[in-house]
Protein backbone atom coordinates (compact mmCIF):
# COMPACT_ATOMS: atom_id res chain seq x y z
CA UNK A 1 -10.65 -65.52 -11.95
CA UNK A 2 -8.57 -65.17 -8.70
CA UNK A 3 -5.44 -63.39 -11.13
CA UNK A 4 -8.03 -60.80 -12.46
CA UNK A 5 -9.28 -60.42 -8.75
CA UNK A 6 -5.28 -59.79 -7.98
CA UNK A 7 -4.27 -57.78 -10.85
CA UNK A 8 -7.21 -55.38 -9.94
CA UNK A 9 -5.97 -54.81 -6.76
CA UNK A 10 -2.69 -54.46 -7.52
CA UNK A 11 -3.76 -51.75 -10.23
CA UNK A 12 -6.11 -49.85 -8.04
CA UNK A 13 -3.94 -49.97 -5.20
CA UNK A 14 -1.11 -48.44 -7.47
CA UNK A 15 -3.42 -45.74 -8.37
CA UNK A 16 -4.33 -44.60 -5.06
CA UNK A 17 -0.79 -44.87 -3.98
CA UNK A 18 0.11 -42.53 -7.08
CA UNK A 19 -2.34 -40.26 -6.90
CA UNK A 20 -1.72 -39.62 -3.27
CA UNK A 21 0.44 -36.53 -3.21
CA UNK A 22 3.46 -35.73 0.04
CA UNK A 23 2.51 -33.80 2.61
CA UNK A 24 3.06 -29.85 2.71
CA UNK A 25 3.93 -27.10 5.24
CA UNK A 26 1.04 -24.94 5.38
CA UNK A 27 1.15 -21.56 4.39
CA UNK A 28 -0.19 -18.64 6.82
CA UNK A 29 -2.36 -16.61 4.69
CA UNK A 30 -2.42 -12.75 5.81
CA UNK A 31 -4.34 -10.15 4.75
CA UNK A 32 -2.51 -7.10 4.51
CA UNK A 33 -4.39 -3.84 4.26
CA UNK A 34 -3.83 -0.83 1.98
CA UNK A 35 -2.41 1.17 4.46
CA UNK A 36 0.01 -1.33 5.53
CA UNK A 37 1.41 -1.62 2.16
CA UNK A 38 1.32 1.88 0.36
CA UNK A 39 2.83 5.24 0.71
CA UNK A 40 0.40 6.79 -0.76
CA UNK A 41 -3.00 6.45 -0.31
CA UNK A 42 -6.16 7.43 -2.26
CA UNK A 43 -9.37 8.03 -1.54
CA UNK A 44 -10.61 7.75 -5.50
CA UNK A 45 -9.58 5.58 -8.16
CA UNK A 46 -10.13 8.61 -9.87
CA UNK A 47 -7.62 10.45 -8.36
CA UNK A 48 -5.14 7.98 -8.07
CA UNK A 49 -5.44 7.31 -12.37
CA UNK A 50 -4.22 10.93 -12.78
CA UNK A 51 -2.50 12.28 -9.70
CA UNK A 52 0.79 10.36 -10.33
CA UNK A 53 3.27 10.21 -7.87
CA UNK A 54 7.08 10.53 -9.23
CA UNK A 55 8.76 9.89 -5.97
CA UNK A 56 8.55 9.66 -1.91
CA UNK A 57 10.76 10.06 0.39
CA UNK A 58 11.66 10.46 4.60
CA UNK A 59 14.68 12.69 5.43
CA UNK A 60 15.52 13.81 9.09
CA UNK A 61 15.82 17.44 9.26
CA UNK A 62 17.37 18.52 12.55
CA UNK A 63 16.22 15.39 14.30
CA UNK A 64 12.84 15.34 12.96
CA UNK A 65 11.41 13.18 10.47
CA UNK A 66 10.28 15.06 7.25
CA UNK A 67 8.55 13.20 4.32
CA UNK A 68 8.71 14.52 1.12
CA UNK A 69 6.41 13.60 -2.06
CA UNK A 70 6.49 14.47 -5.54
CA UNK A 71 3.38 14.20 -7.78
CA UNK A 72 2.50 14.92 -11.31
CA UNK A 73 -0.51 15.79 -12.84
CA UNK A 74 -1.74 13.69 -15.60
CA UNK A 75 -5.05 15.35 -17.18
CA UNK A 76 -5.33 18.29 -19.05
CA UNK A 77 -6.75 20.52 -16.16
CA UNK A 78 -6.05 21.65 -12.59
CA UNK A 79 -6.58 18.83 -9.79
CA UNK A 80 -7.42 20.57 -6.90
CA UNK A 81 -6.61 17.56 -3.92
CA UNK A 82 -5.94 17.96 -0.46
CA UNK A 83 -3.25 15.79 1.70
CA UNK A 84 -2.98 14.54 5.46
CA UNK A 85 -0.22 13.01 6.59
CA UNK A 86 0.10 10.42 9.14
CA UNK A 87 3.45 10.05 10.92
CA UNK A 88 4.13 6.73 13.01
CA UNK A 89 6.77 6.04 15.55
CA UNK A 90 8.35 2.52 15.62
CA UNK A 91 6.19 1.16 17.84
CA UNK A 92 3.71 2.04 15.66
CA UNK A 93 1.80 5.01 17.21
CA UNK A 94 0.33 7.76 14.86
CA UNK A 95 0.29 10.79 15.37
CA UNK A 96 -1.07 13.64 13.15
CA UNK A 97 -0.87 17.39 13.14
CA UNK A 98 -3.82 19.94 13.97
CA UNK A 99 -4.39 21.49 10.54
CA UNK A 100 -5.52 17.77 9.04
CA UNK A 101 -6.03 18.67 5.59
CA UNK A 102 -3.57 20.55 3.21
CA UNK A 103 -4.58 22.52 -0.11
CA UNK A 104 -2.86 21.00 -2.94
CA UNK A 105 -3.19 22.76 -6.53
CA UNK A 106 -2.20 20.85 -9.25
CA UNK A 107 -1.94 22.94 -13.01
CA UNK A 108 -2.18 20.40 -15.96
CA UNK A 109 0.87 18.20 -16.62
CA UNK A 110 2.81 19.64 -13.57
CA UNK A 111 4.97 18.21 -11.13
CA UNK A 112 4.67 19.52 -7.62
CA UNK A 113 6.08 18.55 -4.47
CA UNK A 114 4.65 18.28 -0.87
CA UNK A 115 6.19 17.93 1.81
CA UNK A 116 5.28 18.00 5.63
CA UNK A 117 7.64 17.76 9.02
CA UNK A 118 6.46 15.45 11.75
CA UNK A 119 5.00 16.50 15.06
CA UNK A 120 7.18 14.36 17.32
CA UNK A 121 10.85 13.44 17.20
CA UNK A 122 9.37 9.97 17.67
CA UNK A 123 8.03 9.47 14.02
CA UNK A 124 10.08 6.74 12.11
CA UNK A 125 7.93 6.45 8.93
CA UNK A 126 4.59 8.41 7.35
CA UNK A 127 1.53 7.78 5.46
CA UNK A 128 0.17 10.05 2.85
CA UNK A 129 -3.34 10.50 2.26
CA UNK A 130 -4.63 12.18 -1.04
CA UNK A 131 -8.05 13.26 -1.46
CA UNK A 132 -10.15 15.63 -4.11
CA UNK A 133 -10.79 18.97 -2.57
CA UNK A 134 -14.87 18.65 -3.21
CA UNK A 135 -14.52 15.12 -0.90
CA UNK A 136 -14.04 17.05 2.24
């Protein structure tokens, strides 16, 4: 009886010692926002299924920062959108323009570009915001 007692604990001892995994580093879990992450941002899944956008990009024109977008439209009719831009220095300070929204016409299957210079010599980077024209 006293073997069975030992081989027992031998075998659940093994077990537990198997089964007990190293330890790990934990991982910092962030949640990053939309706006943290994307270019481009859209107010409607809607819009964002068939407003596509080909290509963005930030040029500095005469010491200011200029950002340039191309989109194409991917229905079979006009989008009529508007766009804001938000420019942000590298300390991370917005700063928009006065006339907020922009008009943006969009014929079927076209590609269009927007573009849009900064307000400050301090902008580093931009944010584009795309919204249907019946939101605002």
């Amino acid at each position: 009886m006293k073997n069975y007692i030992r081989i027992f604990c031998v075998l659940v001892a093994a077990v537990l010692f198997a089964s007990c995994g190293g330890t790990y580093e934990s991982t910092k879990v962030t949640k990053q926002t939309l706006e943290s992450k994307e270019k481009v941002i859209y107010t409607s899944f809607w819009l964002k299924t068939n407003l596509g956008v080909v290509s963005t990009e930030d040029v500095t024109e005469n010491g200011m920062l200029k950002t340039v977008a191309k989109f194409k439209n991917l229905t079979s009719s006009q989008i009529k959108a508007e766009i804001k831009v938000k420019f942000i220095s590298g300390d991370g300070e917005e700063f928009e323009d006065s006339v907020g929204w922009n008009p943006f016409i969009i014929d079927a299957g076209e590609i269009k570009s927007f573009h849009k210079f900064a307000v400050s010599p301090r902008a580093k980077s931009a944010k584009i915001y795309v919204r249907l024209a019946s939101e605002g």
